[in-house]
Protein backbone atom coordinates (compact mmCIF):
# COMPACT_ATOMS: atom_id res chain seq x y z
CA UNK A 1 -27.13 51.41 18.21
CA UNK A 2 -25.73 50.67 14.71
CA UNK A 3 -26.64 52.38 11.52
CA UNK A 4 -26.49 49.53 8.82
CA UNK A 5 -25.65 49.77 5.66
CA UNK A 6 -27.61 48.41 2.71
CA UNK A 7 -25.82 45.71 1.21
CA UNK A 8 -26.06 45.38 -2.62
CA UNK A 9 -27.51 41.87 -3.20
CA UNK A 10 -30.34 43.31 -0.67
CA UNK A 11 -31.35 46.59 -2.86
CA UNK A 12 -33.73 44.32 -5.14
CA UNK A 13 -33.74 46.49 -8.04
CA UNK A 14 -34.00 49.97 -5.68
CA UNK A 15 -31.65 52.08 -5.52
CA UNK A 16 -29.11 52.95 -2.47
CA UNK A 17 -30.35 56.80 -1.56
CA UNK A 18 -34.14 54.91 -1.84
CA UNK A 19 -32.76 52.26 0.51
CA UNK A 20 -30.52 55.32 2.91
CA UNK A 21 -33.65 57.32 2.29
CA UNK A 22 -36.22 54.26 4.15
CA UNK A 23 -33.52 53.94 6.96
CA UNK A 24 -34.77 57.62 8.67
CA UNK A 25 -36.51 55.71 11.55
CA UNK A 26 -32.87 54.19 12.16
CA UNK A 27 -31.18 57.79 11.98
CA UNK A 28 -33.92 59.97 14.00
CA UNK A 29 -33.64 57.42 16.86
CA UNK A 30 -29.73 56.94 17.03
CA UNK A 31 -29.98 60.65 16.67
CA UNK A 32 -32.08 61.21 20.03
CA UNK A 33 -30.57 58.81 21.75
CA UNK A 34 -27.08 60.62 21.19
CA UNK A 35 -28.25 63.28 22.14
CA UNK A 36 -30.02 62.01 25.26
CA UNK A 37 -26.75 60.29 26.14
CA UNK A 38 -24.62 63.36 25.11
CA UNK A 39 -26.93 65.57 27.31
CA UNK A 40 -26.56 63.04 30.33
CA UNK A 41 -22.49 63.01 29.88
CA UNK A 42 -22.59 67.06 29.77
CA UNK A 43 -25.16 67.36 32.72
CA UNK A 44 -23.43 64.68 34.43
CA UNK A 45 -19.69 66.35 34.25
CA UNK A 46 -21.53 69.29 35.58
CA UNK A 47 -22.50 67.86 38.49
CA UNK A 48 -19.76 65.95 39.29
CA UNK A 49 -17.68 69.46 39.50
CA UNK A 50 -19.82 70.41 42.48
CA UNK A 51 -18.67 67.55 44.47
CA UNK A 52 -15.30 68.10 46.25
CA UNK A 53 -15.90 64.72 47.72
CA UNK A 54 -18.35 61.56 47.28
CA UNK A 55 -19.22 59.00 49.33
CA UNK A 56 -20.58 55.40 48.62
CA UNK A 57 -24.15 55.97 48.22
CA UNK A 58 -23.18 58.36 45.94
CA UNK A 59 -21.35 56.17 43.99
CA UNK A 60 -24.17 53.01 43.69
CA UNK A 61 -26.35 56.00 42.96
CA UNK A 62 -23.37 57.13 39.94
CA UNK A 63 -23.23 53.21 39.31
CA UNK A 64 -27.24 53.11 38.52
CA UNK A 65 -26.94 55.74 36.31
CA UNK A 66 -24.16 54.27 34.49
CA UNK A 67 -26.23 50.95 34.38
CA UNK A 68 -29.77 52.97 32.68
CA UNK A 69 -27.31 55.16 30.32
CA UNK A 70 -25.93 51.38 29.38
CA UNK A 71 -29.15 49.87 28.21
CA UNK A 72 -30.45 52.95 25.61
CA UNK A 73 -28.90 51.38 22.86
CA UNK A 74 -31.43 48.41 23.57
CA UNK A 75 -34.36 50.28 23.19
CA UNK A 76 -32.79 52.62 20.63
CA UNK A 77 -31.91 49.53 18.05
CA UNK A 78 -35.86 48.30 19.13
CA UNK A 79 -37.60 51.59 18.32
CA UNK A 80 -35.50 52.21 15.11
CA UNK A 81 -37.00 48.84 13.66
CA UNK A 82 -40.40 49.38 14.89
CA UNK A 83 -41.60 53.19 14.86
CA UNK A 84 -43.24 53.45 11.73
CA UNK A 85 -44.73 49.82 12.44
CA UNK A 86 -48.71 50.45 12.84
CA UNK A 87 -50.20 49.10 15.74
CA UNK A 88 -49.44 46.92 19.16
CA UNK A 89 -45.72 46.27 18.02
CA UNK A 90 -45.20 49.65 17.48
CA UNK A 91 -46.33 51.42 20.95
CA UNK A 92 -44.90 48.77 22.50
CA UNK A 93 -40.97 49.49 21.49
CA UNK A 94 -41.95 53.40 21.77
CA UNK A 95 -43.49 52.42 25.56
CA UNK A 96 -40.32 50.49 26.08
CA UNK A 97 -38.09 53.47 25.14
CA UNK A 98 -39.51 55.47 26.79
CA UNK A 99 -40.07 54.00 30.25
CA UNK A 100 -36.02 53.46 29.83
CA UNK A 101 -35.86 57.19 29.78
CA UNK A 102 -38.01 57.46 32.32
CA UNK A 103 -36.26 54.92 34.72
CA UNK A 104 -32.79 57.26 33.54
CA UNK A 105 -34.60 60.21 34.22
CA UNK A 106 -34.68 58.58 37.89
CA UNK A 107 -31.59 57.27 38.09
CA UNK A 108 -30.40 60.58 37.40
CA UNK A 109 -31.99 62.41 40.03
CA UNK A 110 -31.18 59.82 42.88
CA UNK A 111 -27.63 60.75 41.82
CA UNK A 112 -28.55 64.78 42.32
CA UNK A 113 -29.87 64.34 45.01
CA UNK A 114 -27.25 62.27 46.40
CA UNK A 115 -24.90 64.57 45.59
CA UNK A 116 -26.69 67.53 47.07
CA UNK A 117 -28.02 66.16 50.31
CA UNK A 118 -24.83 67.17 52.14
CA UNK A 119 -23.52 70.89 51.99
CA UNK A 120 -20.60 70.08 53.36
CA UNK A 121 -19.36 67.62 50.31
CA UNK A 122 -20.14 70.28 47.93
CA UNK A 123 -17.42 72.70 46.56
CA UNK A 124 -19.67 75.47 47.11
CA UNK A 125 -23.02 75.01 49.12
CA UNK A 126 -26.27 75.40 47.07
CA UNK A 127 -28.66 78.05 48.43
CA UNK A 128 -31.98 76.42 49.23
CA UNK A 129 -34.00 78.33 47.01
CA UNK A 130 -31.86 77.09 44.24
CA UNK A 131 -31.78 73.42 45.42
CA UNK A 132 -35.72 73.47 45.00
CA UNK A 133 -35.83 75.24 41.89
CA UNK A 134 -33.29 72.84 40.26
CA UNK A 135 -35.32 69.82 42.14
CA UNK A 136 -38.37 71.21 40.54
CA UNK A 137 -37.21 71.39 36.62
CA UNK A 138 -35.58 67.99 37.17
CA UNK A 139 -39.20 67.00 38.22
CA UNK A 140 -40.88 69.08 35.45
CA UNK A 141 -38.28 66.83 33.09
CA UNK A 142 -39.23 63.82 35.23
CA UNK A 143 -42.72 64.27 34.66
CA UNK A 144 -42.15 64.44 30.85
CA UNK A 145 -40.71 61.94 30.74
CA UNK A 146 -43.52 59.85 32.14
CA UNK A 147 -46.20 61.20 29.86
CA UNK A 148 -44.26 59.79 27.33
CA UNK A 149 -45.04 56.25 27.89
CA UNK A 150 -48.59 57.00 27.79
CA UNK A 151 -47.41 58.87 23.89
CA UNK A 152 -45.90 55.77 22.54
CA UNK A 153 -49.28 54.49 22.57
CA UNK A 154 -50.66 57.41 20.27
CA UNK A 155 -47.85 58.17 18.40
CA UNK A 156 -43.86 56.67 18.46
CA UNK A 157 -42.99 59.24 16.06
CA UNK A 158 -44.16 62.12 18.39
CA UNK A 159 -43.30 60.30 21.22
CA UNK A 160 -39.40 60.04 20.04
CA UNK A 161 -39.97 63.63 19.08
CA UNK A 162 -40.96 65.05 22.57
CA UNK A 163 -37.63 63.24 23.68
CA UNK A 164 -35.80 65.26 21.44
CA UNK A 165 -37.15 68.34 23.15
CA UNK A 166 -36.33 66.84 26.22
CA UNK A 167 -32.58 66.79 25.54
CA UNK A 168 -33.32 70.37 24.15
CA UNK A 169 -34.39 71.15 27.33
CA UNK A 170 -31.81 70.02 29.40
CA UNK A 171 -29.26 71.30 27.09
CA UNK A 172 -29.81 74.18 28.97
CA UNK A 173 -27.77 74.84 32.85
CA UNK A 174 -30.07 73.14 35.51
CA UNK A 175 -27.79 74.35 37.65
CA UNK A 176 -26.70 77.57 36.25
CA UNK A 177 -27.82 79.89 38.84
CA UNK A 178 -27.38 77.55 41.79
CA UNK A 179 -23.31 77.50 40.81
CA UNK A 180 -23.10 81.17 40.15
CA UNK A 181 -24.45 82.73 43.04
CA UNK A 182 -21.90 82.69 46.00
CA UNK A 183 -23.47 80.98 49.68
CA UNK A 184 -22.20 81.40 53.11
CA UNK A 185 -20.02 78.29 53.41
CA UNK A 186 -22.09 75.70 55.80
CA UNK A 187 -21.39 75.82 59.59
CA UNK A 188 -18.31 73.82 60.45
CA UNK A 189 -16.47 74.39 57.32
């Protein structure tokens, strides 16, 4: 996503904080998205710690993730030109960034649960109880996610908003508690 600068010969008699100043769709979106992506990195690197070892399915799962994480700045550059658009052309770049999030929002669960399907590739196992409370805020965030394609179509500006929250929300440890409390290793081991 690029933040462009005004050029002089296109200020028309305006001046350049008036011109900065009209750019804040451009700068609230990059902002979210960098954040989103940030969050995913952080979240991600997390994750990847619990491994000691991965297989391939693991990896196309990694490689999908990699591939929706690629394509924000798509929708991003899209929804910075169009959210304060009224009408059709509007929703439709907020519905567009958002089902991105929500297919990344996917992506990045298939790669959870990949990695936390087998006990035995894990550093430390994962009690159950913890597995299904960190499967069920990842689906609480999943489900978010999805009600915000049916928001672009009332608002884009709240819309982009409640993904903001979103990477507020997984700012905080999904697995926190799952990492912390110490497991029987898993038979075999």
């Amino acid at each position: 996503m690029d933040l462009n600068v005004p050029q002089p010969d296109s200020l028309h008699g305006t001046s350049l904080a008036n011109a900065l100043a009209h750019q804040w769709p451009s700068y609230f979106a990059y902002l979210v998205s960098f954040l989103v992506i940030g969050i995913i990195w952080i979240n991600h690197h997390t994750m990847c710690a619990l491994a000691r070892r991965v297989d391939r399915r693991t990896l196309f799962a990694n490689l999908f993730l990699l591939l929706t994480v690629s394509v924000i700045p798509y929708p991003t550059r899209m929804l910075a030109a169009y959210l304060t658009v009224p009408g059709r052309d509007g929703h439709t770049a907020a519905a567009l960034y958002a089902a991105t999030m929500v297919v990344m929002g996917a992506a990045f669960s298939l790669l959870f649960l990949a990695f936390t399907r087998d006990a035995r590739a894990l550093h430390t196992p994962i009690a159950a109880e913890d597995l299904r409370a960190a499967r069920r805020r990842f689906g609480i965030g999943g489900m978010c996610y999805l009600a915000t394609v049916g928001l672009a179509y009332l608002s884009p500006v709240a819309m982009l908003a409640t993904h903001a929250l979103l990477a507020v929300y997984y700012c905080f440890d999904q697995l926190g508690a799952a990492r912390r409390r110490p497991t029987a290793p898993p038979p075999g081991l």
